[in-house]
Structures are given as C-alpha cells and as structure tokens.
Protein backbone atom coordinates (compact mmCIF):
# COMPACT_ATOMS: atom_id res chain seq x y z
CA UNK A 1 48.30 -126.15 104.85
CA UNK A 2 46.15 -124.57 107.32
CA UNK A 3 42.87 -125.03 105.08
CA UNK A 4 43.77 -128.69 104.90
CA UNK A 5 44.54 -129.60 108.76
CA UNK A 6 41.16 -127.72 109.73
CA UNK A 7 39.25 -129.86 106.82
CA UNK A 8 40.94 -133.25 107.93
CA UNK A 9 39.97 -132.35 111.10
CA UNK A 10 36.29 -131.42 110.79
CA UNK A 11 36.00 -134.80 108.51
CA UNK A 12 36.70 -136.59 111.60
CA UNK A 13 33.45 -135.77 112.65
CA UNK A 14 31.30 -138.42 110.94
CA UNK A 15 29.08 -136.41 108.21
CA UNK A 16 29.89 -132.76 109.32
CA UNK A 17 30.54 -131.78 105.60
CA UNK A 18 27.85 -133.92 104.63
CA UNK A 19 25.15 -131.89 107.01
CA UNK A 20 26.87 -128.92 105.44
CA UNK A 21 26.44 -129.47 102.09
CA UNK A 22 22.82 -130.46 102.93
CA UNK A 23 22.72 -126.62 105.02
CA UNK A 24 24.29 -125.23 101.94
CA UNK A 25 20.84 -126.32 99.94
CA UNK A 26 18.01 -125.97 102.12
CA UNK A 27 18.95 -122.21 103.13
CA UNK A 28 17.33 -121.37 99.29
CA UNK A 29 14.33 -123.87 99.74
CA UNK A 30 10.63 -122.58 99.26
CA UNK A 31 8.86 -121.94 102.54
CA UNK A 32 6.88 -125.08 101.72
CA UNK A 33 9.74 -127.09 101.48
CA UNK A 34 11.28 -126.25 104.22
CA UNK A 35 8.00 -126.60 106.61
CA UNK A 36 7.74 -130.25 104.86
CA UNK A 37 11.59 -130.29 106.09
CA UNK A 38 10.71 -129.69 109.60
CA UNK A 39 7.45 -131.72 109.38
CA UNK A 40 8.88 -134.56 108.71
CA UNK A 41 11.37 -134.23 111.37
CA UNK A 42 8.84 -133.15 113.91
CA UNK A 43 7.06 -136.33 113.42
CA UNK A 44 10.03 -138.72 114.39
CA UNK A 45 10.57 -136.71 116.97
CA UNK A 46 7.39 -136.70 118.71
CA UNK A 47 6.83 -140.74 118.14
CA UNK A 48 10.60 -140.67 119.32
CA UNK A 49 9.49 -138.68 122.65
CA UNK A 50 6.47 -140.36 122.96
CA UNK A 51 7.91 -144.14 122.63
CA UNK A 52 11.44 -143.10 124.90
CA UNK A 53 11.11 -140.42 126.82
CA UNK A 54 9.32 -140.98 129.87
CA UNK A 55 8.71 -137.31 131.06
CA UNK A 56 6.50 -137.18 127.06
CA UNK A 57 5.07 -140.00 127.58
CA UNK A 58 3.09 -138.90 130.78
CA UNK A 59 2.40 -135.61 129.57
CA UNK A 60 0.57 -137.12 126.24
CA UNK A 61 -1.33 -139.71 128.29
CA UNK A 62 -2.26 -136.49 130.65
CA UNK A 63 -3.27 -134.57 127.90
CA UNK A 64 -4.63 -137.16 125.80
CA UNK A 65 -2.66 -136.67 123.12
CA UNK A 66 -1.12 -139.84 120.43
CA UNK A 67 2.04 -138.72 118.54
CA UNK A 68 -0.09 -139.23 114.93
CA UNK A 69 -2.20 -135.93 117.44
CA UNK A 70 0.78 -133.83 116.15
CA UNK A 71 1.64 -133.90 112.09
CA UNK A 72 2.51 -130.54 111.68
CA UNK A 73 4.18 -127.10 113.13
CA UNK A 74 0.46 -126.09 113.72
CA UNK A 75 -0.25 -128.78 115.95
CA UNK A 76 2.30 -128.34 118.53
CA UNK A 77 0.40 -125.60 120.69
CA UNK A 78 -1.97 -128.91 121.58
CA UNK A 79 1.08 -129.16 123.63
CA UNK A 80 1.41 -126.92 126.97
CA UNK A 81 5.07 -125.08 127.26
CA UNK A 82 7.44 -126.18 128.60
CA UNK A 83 9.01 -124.19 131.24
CA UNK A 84 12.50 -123.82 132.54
CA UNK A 85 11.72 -124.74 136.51
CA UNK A 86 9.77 -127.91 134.84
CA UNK A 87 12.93 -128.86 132.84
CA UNK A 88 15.24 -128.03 135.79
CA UNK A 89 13.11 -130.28 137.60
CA UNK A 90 12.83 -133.32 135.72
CA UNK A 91 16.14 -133.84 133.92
CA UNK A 92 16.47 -137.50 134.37
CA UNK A 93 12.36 -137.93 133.25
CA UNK A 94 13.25 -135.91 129.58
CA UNK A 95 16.23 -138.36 129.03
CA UNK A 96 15.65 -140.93 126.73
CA UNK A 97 15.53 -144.48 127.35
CA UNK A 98 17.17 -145.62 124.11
CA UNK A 99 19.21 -143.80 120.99
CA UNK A 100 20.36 -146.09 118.86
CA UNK A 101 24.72 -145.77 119.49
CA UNK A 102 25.06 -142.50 119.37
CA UNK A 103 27.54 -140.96 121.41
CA UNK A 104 26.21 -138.36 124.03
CA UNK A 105 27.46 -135.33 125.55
CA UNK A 106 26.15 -133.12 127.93
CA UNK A 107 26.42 -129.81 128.69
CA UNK A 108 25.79 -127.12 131.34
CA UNK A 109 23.58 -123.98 131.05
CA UNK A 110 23.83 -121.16 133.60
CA UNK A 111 20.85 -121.27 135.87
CA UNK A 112 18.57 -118.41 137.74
CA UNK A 113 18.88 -120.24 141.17
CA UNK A 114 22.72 -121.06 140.46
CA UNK A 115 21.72 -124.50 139.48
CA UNK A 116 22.60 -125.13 136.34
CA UNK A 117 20.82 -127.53 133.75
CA UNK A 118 22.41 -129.99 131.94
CA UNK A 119 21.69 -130.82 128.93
CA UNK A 120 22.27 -133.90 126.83
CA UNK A 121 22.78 -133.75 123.39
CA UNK A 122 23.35 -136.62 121.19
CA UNK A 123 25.90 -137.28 118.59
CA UNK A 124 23.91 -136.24 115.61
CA UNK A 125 22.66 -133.06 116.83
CA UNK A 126 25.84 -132.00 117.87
CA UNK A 127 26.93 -132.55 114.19
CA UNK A 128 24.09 -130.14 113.01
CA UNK A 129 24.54 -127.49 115.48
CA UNK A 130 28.25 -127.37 114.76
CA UNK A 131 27.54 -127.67 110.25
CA UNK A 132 24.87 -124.72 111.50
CA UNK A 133 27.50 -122.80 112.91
CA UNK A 134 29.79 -123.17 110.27
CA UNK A 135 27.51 -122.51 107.58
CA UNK A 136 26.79 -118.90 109.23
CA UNK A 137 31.07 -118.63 109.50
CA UNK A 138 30.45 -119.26 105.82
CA UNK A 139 27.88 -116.24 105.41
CA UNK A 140 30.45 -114.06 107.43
CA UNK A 141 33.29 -114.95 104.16
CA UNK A 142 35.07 -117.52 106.37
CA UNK A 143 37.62 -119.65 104.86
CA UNK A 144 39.00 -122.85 106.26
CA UNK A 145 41.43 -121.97 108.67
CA UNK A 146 41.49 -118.31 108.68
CA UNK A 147 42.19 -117.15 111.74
CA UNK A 148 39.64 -116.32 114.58
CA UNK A 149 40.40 -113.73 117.05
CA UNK A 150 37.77 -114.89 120.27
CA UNK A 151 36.99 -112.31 122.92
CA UNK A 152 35.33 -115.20 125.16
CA UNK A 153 34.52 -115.85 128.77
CA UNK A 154 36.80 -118.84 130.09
CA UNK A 155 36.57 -120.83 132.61
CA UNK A 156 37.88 -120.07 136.10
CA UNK A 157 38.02 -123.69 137.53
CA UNK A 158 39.77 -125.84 134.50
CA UNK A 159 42.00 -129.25 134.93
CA UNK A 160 45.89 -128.68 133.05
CA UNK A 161 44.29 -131.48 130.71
CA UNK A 162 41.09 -129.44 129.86
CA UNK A 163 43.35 -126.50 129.48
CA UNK A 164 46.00 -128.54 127.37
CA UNK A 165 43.46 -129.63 124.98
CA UNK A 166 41.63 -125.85 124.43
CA UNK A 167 45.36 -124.87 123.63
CA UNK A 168 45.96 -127.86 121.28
CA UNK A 169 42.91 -127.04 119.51
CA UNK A 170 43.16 -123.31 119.11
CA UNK A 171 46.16 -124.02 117.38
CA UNK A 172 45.22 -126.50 114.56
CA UNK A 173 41.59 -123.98 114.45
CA UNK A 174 43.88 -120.76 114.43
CA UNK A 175 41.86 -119.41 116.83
CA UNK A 176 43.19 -116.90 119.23
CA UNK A 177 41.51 -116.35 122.45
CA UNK A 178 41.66 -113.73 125.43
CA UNK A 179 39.53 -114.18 128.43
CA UNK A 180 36.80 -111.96 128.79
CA UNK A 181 36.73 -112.02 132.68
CA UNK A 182 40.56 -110.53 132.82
CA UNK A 183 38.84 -107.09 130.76
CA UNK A 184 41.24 -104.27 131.91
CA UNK A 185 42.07 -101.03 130.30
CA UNK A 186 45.70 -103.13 129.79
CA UNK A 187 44.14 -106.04 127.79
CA UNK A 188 42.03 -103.62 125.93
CA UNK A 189 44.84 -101.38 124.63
CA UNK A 190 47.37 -104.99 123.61
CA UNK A 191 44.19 -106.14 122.18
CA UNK A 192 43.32 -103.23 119.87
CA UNK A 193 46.79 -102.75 119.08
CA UNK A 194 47.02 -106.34 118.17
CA UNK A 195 43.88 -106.03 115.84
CA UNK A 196 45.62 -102.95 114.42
CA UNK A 197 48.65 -104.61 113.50
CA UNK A 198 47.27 -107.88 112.52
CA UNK A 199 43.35 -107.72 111.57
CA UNK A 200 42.10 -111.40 111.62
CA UNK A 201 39.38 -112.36 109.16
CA UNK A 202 37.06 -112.97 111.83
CA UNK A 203 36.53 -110.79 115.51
CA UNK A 204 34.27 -113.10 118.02
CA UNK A 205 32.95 -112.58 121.61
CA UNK A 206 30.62 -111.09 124.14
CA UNK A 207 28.74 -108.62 122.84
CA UNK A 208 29.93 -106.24 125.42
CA UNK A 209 33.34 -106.79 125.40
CA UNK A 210 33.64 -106.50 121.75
CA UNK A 211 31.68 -103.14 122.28
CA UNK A 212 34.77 -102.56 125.20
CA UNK A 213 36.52 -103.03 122.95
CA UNK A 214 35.30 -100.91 119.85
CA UNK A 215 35.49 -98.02 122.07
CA UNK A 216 39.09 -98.65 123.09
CA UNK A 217 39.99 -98.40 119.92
CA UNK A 218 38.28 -94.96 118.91
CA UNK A 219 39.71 -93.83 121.94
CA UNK A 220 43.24 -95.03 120.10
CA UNK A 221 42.32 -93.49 117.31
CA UNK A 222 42.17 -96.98 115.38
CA UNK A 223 39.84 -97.58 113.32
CA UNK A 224 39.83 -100.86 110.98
CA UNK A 225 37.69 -102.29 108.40
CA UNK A 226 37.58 -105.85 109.49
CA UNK A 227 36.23 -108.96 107.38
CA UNK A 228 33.61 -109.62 110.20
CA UNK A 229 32.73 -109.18 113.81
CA UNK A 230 30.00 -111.76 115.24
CA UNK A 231 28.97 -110.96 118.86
CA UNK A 232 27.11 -113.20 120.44
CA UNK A 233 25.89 -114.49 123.80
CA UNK A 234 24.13 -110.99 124.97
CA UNK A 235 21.65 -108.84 122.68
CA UNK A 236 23.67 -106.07 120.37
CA UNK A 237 22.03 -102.75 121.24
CA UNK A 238 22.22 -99.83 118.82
CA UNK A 239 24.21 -97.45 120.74
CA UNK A 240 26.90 -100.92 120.90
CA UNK A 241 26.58 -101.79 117.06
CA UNK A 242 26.88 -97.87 116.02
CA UNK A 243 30.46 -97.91 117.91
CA UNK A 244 31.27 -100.83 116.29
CA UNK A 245 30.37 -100.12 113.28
CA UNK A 246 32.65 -96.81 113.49
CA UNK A 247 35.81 -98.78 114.98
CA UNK A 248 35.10 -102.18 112.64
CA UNK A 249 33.11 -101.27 109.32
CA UNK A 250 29.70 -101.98 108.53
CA UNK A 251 30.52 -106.16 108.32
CA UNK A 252 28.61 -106.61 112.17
CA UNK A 253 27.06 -110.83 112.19
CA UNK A 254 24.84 -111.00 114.50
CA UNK A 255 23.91 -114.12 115.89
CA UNK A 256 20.57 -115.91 118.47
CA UNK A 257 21.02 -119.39 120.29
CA UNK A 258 20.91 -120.61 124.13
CA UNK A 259 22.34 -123.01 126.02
CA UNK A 260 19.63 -125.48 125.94
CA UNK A 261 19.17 -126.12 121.85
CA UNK A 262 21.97 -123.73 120.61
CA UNK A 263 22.40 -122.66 116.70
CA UNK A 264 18.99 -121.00 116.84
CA UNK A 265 19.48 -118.16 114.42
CA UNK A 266 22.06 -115.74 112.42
CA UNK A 267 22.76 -112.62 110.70
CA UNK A 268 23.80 -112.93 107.01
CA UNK A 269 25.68 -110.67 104.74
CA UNK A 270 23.20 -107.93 103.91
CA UNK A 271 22.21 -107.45 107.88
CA UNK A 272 18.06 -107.03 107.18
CA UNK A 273 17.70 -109.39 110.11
CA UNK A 274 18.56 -112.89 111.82
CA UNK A 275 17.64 -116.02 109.88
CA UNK A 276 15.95 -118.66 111.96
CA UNK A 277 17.81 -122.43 111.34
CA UNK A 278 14.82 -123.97 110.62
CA UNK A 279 16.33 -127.42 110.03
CA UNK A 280 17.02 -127.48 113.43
CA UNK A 281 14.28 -125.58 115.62
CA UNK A 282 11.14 -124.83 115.41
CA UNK A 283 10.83 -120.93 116.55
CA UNK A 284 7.06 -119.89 117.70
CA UNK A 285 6.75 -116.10 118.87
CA UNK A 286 3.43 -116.03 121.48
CA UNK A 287 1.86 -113.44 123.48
CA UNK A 288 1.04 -114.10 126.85
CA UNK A 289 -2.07 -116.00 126.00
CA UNK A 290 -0.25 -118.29 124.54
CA UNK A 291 -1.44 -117.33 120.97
CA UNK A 292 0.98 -117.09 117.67
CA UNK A 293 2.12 -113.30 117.30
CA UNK A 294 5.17 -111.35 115.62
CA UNK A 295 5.87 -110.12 118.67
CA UNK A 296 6.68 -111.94 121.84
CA UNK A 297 8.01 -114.96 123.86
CA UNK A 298 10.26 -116.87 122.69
CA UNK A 299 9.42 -120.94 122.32
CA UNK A 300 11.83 -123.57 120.63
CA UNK A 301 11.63 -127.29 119.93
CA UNK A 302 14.65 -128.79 118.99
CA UNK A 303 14.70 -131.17 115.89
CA UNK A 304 17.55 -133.18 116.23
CA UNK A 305 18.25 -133.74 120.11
CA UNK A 306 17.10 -137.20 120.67
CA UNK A 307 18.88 -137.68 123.69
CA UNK A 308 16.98 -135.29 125.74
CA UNK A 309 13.96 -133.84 123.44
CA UNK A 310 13.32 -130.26 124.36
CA UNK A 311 9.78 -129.51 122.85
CA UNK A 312 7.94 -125.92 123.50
CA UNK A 313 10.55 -125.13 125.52
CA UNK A 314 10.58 -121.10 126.78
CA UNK A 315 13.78 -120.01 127.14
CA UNK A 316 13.04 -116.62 128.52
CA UNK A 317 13.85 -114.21 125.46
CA UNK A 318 11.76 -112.11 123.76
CA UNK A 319 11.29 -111.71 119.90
CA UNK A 320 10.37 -110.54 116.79
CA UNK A 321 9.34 -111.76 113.25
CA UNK A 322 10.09 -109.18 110.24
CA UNK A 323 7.68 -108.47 108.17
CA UNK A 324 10.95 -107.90 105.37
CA UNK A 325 12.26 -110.82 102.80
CA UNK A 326 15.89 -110.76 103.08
CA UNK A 327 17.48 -109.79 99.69
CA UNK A 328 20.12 -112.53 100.11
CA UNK A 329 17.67 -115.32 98.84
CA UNK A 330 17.77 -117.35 101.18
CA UNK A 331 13.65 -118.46 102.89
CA UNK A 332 14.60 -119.03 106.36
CA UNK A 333 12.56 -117.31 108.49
CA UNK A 334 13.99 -114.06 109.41
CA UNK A 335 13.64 -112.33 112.80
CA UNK A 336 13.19 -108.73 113.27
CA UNK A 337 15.00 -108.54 116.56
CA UNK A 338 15.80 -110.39 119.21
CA UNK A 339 14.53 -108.01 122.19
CA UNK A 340 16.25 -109.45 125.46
CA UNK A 341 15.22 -111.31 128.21
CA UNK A 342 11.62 -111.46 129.54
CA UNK A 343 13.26 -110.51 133.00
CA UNK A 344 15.33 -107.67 131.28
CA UNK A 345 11.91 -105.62 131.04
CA UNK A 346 10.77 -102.43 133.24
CA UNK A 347 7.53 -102.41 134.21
CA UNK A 348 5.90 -99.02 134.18
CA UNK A 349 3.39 -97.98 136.79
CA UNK A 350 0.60 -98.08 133.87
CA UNK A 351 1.03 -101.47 133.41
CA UNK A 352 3.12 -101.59 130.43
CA UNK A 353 6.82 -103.40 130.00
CA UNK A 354 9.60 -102.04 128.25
CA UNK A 355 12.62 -103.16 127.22
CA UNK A 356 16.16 -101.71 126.98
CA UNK A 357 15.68 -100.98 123.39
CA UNK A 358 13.19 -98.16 124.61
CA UNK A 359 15.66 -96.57 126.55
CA UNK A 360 18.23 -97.14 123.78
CA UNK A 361 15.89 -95.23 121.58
CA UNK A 362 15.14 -92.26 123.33
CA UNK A 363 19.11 -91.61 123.56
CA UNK A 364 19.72 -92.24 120.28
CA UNK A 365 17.18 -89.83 119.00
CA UNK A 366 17.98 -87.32 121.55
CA UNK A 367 21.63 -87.38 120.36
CA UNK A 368 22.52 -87.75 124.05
CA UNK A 369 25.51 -90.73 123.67
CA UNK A 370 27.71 -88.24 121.13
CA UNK A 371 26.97 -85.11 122.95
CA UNK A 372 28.31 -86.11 125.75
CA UNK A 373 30.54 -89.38 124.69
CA UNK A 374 28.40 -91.41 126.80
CA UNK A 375 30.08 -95.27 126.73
CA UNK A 376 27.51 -97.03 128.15
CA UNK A 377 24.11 -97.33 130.60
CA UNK A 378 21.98 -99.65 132.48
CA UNK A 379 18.72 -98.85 133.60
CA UNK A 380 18.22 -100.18 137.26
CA UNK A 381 14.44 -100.72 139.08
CA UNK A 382 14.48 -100.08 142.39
CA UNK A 383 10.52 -100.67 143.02
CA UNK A 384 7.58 -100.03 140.65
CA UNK A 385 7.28 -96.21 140.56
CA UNK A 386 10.84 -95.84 140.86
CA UNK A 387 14.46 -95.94 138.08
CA UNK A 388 18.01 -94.99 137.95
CA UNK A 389 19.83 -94.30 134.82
CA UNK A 390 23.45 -95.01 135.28
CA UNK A 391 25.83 -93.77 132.46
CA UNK A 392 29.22 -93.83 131.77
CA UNK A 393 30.41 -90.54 130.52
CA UNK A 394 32.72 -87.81 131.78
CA UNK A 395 30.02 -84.87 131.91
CA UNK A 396 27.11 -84.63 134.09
CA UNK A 397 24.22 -84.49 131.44
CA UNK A 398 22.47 -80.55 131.72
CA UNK A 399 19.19 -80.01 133.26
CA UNK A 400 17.25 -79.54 129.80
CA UNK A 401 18.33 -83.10 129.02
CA UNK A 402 17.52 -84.31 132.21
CA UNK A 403 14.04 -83.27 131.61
CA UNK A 404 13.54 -84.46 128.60
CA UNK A 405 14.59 -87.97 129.34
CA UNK A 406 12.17 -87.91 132.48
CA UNK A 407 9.39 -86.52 130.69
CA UNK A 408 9.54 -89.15 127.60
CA UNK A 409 9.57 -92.24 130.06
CA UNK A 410 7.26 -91.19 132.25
CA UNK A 411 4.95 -90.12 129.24
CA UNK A 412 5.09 -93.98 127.97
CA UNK A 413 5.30 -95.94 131.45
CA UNK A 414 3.50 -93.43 134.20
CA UNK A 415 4.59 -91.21 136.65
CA UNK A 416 8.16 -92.41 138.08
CA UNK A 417 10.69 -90.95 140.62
CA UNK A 418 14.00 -91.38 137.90
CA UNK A 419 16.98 -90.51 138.69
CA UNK A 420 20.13 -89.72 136.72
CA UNK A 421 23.38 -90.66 137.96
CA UNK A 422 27.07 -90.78 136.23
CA UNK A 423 29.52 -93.51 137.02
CA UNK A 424 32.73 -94.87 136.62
CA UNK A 425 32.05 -98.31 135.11
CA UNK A 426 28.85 -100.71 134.87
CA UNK A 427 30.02 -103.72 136.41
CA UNK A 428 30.40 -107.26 134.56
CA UNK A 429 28.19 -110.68 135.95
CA UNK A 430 30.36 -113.71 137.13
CA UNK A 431 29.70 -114.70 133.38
CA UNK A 432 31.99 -111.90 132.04
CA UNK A 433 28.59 -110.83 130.58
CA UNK A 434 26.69 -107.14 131.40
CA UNK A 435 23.24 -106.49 132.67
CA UNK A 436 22.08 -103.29 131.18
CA UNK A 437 18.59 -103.60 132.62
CA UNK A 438 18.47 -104.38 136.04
CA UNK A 439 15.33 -105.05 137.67
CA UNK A 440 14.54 -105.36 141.17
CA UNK A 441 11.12 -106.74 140.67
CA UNK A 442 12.49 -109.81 138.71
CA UNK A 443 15.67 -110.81 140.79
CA UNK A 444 14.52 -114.20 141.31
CA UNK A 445 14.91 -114.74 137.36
CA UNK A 446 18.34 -113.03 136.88
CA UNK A 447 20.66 -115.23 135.07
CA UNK A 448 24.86 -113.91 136.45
C-alpha cells in the first residue's frame, strides 16, 4: 500500500518516471555517448542563453562569442567563469525572458555576506534533479516507500501551513525527520535507541550529525548493520566515515550537489568514488590558471535550468577526478574526492594550501583518534604563521604526540606557532552544519 501511494504520488509529477527510466539507461552509456548526451544539450542551452537571457547575451557580444562559438564540452572555457559575487549580483540579468509554460520555482542558497541567492529553477529541471535523486536512492537498494529516517536541519522561522504540509508529506513519503539544530545528548540517545529498535532502510542527514550520531551509539554499545546511510550537505572525512562504518556497516552513500544546480554527483554500491550526473551538469576540475586538471576548482553548468542558466559557474569546492573505473558498470564520470571548500584551506607560511584531509591524515596514520578516543577536531587559523588544533577527547594528548603532530605540519606548510588544545564540544553554524577548518584569513568567504 505504501509502494503504491508513493508511486501515485511521484506520477503526479509530469514525466518523473519517464526521466527515470531514461536515468536508468544512460548511467551504462559509452563515454561517447554520453558526451554526445550532454552536447546536444549544451547546444540548446547556450542558443537558449544567448536568445533569452539578457545577462548571456552581453557577455557573448563582449566576448565576441555566437552560440554556434560553443558545440562542444571543450568549447566552454571560451567562456570566462562565472563567479558567485557576479551571480549574486545580477540575479534578475541571468533570468530568462521566456520558457515556454513551465512552471518555476525558486529557491534560496545560504550566502557568504548573509545574502542569500535565489535561484530559479524551472519545471523540467526540477523533474531531473528529483529522477537524479531517486535514481541514486535506487543505487542505495531503496524501495518505494521504505521508510527514511532524516537527520536534517529545519527551519527555524516556518508558517503552521508550511509546517502542515512537511508533516502531510512525511507521512505519505514515510519519512521520519528530527531537526538537526535541537542535537542534544537527549535526542542523540532516543535517536539511537530508536534506530536500534527499529532500523529503517535508509539513515539521511548532515554529515556531522549522522557522525554525532554514530558515536552515540558506540558509546551505547549499539552497533547496527543498516541498509544505507547517505550523508550529505558537508564533506565525509575519514575519521567520520570510519565511526560510521563501525556503528552502521560498511553500506556509507556518499553524495556532491549545491544549492545553486543541485544533484551534482553520488556514491554507488561498491563505494570506489562519486559518479558525476552527467545528464545534468557539466563538471570541469581547473587549476588556478584556469586550465583542465584532476585536481582542483570546482566549475558546473547546469543542463536543464532554463529559467535561470547557470554556465561555468564556481561554486567554491574543491575536487578530484579518479583515475579508477568503477566496477559497477556504470561510465559516469567518477570523482576521486570531493576535498571541501576553497575557503576551508590553511595556508602554510611556504605558500602551500592544505585542506582538512591533511590534517585528517596525519591522525589517522598516527593512530591518535583511537588512542585517545578523540570524537572530533577543527583546525582554526589565527594568522599566517600561526594554528590551533582543537579536539574533543577526554585525555590531554602526551608530549611525544604533541611533537610529532607539530613537526609533520610544519615539515609540509613552514615553520608555525601550533597549538594543541582539548575541548568540550566544536560548536555547530546557524545551519546545524560544522566547520572543521576555520580560517581567519578567509572569513569574508565563510558560508554559517
């Protein structure tokens, strides 16, 4: 009964199971087909954002540029980035004069400054990112209306009618949700006893409250082999999927997308990686020259969003490619890693930038997080030559391991006055959402 009031519902949505069945095929296209696949698309787009779109149209005539200019996924680095200041800036100059009758939506994205971007979306994008979405609950062994236990941020400010219809939904959806800005040692303990008692198929969240939560049930002494657990909207560190892997079982989805184009990329079954939705985005990793590279900046164009094209648009993340073929089958383009925000980064006295992943590292090769049941950390950059290391642990970590730590940063970044300090708790944004690299030097771009 279940299965059938979630299909009847999802059929509502003009040619979602269509778009999935289509999702269901291209995933095991060659790589030629599916860069014909995005080709093709690219092209309407462009002529789309050239003909309606009156932000494109300047920029083409500025750079001289025709829409026939740009044929393939090659050609769109004849077209600068977009940044997110120049989005934020001209909203109303990226919307588009005319699509077709499409209903449109928009929705908000957190902002640096606090001023968030909206973004309008169109009615059939919305359709893909959502057949997207459910194709990758489909990876994770999702079957229509099993139940989904979300570990999500609400909202604080909501009308009785927004509220009325999130409940109404959760219930046809079986989804069952607990607000990730109420996280208390209370909530932690009913939740893991819940999941203990009554394992749903699927666990879903903030990374770091499903990581809360992981350790809140070793600490029980619960451990549970769930279906699957798919964090999402903040990078899954090592030392986080390790405890998660320990309280949940191996079955960890993890899964890449922002605000602005969402549905960007996801972790299948056998975990080598995060495949790239390529019949939605176009994903280009660059340096800082601006030049292709399996290692850098993140830069999407979304396919499908007519309403307000986003083309070269840097989000901010950093990325990158594997050099692996996933043995699943399917050609998607697979990422490595998605490394964290550009902002996220420490820079090192010597010049070079590194990311909490380094810092992850040295810990996890060091052994440090078991020896001394260390929950969590955040690296904080007080000024250029200078770092704390925050942990949360109940033993001061000795002087030999001290040392050590010191000595390996300083060998990779330069000489830096680091200290190491225990405490209670590393505190949560207004987001619900945890910074565990907090940089001093870049608090203009912090996202909370």
């Amino acid at each position: 009964m279940r299965s059938l009031l979630v299909k009847l519902m999802l059929k509502r949505q003009k040619d979602f199971f269509k778009r999935l069945e289509e999702f269901e095929k291209t995933q095991y296209w060659s790589k030629a087909e599916l860069e014909a696949y995005q080709e093709e698309k690219l092209q309407k787009l462009i002529r789309h954002a050239y003909e309606t779109v009156p932000f494109y149209k300047e920029l083409f005539n500025k750079e001289k540029l025709k829409p026939d200019d740009i044929k393939k996924i090659k050609d769109l680095q004849k077209l600068p980035i977009l940044e997110k200041e120049t989005l934020r800036s001209n909203q109303k100059q990226l919307l588009s004069r005319y699509v077709t009758n499409e209903t449109i939506s928009f929705r908000q994205t957190s902002g640096a400054t606090g001023v968030p971007l909206s973004i309008a979306n169109n009615y059939n994008a919305s359709i893909i990112e959502g057949a997207l979405f459910y194709r990758y609950l489909r990876w994770m062994g999702y079957n229509w209306g099993d139940k989904i236990l979300k570990f999500w941020g609400g909202h604080v400010i909501d009308s009785p009618i927004s509220r009325f219809k999130k409940m109404i939904s959760r219930i046809i959806y079986n989804e069952t949700f607990y607000d990730t800005y109420k996280v208390n040692d209370e909530l932690l303990s009913k939740l893991a006893l819940k999941i203990k008692d009554c394992p749903p198929p699927i666990l879903r969240g903030y990374t770091s409250s499903i990581y809360l939560l992981a350790l809140k049930c070793l600490e029980l002494g619960i451990i549970i082999r769930l279906n699957a657990v798919s964090p999402t909207a903040e990078k899954l560190y090592r030392f986080q999927r390790d405890k998660m892997e320990e309280a949940f079982g191996k079955n960890i989805f993890d899964q890449y997308g922002c605000g602005e184009t969402n549905s960007i990329a996801f972790e299948c079954e056998k975990h080598m990686g995060l495949h790239v939705a390529s019949e939605h985005v176009v994903l280009e990793i660059i340096d800082g020259d601006g030049q292709r590279e399996s290692q850098g900046r993140v830069i999407i164009t979304n396919l499908d969003d007519y309403a307000m094209p986003i083309i070269r648009y840097e989000n901010g993340d950093m990325a990158s490619w594997s050099n692996e073929r996933c043995s699943c089958g399917r050609n998607l383009p697979l990422l490595k890693e998605i490394e964290g925000r550009i902002y996220d980064f420490i820079k090192g006295p010597n010049g070079k930038d590194v990311h909490t992943g380094f810092f992850d590292g040295i810990l996890n090769e060091m052994n440090v997080d078991k020896k001394y049941s260390i929950k969590e950390f955040r690296v904080v950059q007080e000024r250029i030559d200078k770092i704390r290391i925050e942990f949360v642990t109940e033993d001061n970590l000795n002087k030999r391991d001290e040392k050590i730590i010191k000595d390996k940063i300083n060998e990779y970044v330069g000489e830096m006055e680091i200290e190491i300090r225990k405490v209670k708790e590393i505190p949560m944004t207004k987001m619900g959402k945890k910074m565990f690299v907090v940089s001093m030097l870049n608090r203009d771009k912090w996202e909370l």
